[in-house]
Protein backbone atom coordinates (compact mmCIF):
# COMPACT_ATOMS: atom_id res chain seq x y z
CA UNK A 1 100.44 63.27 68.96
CA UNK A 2 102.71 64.42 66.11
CA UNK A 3 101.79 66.76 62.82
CA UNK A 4 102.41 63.82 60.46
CA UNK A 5 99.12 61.81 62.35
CA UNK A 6 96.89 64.57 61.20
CA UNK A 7 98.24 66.76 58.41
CA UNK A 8 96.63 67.02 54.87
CA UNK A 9 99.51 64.74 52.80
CA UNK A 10 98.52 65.87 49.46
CA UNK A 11 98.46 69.89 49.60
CA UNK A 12 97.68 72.18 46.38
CA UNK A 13 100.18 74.13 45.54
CA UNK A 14 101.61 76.00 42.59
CA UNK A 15 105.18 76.97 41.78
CA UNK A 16 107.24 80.55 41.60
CA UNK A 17 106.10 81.97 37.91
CA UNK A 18 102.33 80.85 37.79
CA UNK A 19 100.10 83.22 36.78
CA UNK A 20 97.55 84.66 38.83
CA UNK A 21 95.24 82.77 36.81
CA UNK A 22 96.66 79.98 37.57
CA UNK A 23 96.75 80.25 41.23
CA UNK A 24 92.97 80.97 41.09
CA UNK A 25 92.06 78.24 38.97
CA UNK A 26 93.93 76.19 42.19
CA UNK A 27 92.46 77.87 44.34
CA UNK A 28 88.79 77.49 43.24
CA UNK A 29 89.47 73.71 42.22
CA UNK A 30 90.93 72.89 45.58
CA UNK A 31 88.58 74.91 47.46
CA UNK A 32 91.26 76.01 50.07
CA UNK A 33 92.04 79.77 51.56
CA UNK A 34 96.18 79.30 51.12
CA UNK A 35 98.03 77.77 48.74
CA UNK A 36 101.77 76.35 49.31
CA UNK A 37 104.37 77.86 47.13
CA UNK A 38 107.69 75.80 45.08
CA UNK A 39 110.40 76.64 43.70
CA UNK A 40 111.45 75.41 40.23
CA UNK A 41 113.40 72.52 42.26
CA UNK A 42 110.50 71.26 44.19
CA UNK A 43 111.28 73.24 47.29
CA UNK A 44 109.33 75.26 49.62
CA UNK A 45 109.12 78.73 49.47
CA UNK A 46 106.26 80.59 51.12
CA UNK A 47 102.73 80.80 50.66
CA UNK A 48 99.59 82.50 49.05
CA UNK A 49 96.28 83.44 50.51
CA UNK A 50 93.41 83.66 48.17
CA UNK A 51 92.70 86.84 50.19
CA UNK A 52 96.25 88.14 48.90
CA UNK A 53 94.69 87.24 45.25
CA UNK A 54 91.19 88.53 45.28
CA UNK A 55 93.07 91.73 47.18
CA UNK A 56 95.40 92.36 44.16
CA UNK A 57 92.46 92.92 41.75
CA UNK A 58 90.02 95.03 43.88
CA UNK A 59 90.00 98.76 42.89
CA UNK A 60 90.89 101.35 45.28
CA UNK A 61 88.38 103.77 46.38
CA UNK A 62 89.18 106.82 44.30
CA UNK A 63 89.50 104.22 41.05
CA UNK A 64 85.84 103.62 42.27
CA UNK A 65 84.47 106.76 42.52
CA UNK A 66 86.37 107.99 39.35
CA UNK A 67 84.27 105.39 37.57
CA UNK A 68 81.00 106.14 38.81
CA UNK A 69 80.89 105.24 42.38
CA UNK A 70 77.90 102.70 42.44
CA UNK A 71 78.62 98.83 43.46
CA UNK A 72 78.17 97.75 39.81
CA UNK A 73 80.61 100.10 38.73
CA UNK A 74 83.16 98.95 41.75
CA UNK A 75 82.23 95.24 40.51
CA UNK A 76 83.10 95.64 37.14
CA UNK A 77 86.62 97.36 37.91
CA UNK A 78 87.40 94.55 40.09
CA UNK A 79 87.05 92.40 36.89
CA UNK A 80 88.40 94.39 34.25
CA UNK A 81 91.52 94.51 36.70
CA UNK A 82 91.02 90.63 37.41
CA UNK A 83 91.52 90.12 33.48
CA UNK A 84 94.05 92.95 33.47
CA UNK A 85 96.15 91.02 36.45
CA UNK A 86 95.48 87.37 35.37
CA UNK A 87 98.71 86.62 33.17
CA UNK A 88 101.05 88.21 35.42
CA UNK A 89 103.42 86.19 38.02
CA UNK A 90 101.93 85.64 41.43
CA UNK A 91 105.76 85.68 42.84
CA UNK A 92 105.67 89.52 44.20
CA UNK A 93 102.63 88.41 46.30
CA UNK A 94 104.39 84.81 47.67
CA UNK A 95 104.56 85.51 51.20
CA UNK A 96 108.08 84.14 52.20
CA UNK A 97 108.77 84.00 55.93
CA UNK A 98 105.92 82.11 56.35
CA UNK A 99 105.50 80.21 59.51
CA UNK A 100 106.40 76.65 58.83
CA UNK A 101 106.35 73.01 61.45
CA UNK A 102 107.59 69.48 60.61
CA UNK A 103 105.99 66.70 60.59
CA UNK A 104 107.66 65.26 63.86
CA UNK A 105 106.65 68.45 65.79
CA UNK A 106 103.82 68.09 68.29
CA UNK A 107 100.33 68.92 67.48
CA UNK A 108 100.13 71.12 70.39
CA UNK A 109 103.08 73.17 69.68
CA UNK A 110 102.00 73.64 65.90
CA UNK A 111 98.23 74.38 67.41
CA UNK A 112 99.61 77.07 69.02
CA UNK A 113 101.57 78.99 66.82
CA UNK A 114 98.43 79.05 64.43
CA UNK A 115 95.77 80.13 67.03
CA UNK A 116 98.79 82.87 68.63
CA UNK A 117 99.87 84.44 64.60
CA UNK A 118 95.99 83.60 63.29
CA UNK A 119 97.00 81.15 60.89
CA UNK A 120 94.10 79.22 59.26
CA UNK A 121 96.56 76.57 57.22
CA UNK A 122 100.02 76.11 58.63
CA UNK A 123 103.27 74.60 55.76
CA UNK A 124 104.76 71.08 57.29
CA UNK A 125 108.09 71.42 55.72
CA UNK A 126 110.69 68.57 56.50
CA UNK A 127 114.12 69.88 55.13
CA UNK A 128 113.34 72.50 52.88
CA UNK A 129 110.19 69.99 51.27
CA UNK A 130 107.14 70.81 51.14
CA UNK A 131 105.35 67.34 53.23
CA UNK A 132 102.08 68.40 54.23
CA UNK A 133 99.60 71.20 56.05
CA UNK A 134 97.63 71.44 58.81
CA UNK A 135 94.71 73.02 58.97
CA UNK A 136 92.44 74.33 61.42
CA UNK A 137 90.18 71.61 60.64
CA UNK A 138 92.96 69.00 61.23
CA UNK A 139 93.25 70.12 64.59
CA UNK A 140 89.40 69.61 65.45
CA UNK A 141 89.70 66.44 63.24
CA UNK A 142 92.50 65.12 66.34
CA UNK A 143 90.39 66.15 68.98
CA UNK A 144 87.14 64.55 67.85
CA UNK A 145 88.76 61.46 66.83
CA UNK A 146 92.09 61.00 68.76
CA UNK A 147 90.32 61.85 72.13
């Protein structure tokens, strides 16, 4: 069985200079953990996890306890930085050697380089494009149905 015959076809995905408002809004639309990254020309660049996102605007502990130190105090840092953070570029947080397959690779070998590097969503780039992804979910999707 081959990546194409399970893959997502349609991923979300946002392009090099959206805001991190931008990418959250995708994010919480799409209701996926990682989105795909472009480049101005359409081609694939790297990724972003939404835990790379929501990590950018948390406070740090001393910012915390400089503040007040209680969890409401800690909550409303993390938004006051969220608005603070929201129209800048997500590109310094792009992760860029991401761990890629194409679509004619076997499902087993792309199964397991995501269970060996602990990769929930896994880029199927076919010469430099962005074609797909394959989720964990994909993979019990094959085995449930394609067994």
């Amino acid at each position: 069985m081959l990546v194409s015959d399970v893959m997502t076809a349609f991923p979300a995905y946002i392009r090099l200079g959206a805001t991190i408002r931008r990418a959250a809004e995708v994010v919480s639309v799409s209701e996926v953990g990682q989105l795909m990254v472009l480049d101005h020309d359409g081609r694939f660049v790297g990724s972003l996890a939404e835990e790379d996102l929501v990590r950018a605007m948390l406070p740090g502990f001393d910012d915390v306890t400089a503040a007040g130190g209680t969890l409401a105090d800690a909550f409303q840092l993390f938004l006051d930085r969220g608005r603070s953070l929201a129209d800048r570029v997500v590109d310094p947080l792009v992760v860029r050697d991401a761990a890629t397959v194409r679509s004619t690779d076997e499902l087993a070998r792309a199964a397991i380089v995501m269970i060996d590097r602990g990769i929930r969503r896994l880029p199927v780039v076919d010469d430099g494009a962005l074609v797909g992804t394959l989720s964990r979910a994909d993979l019990c999707r094959a085995v449930i149905y394609h067994s």
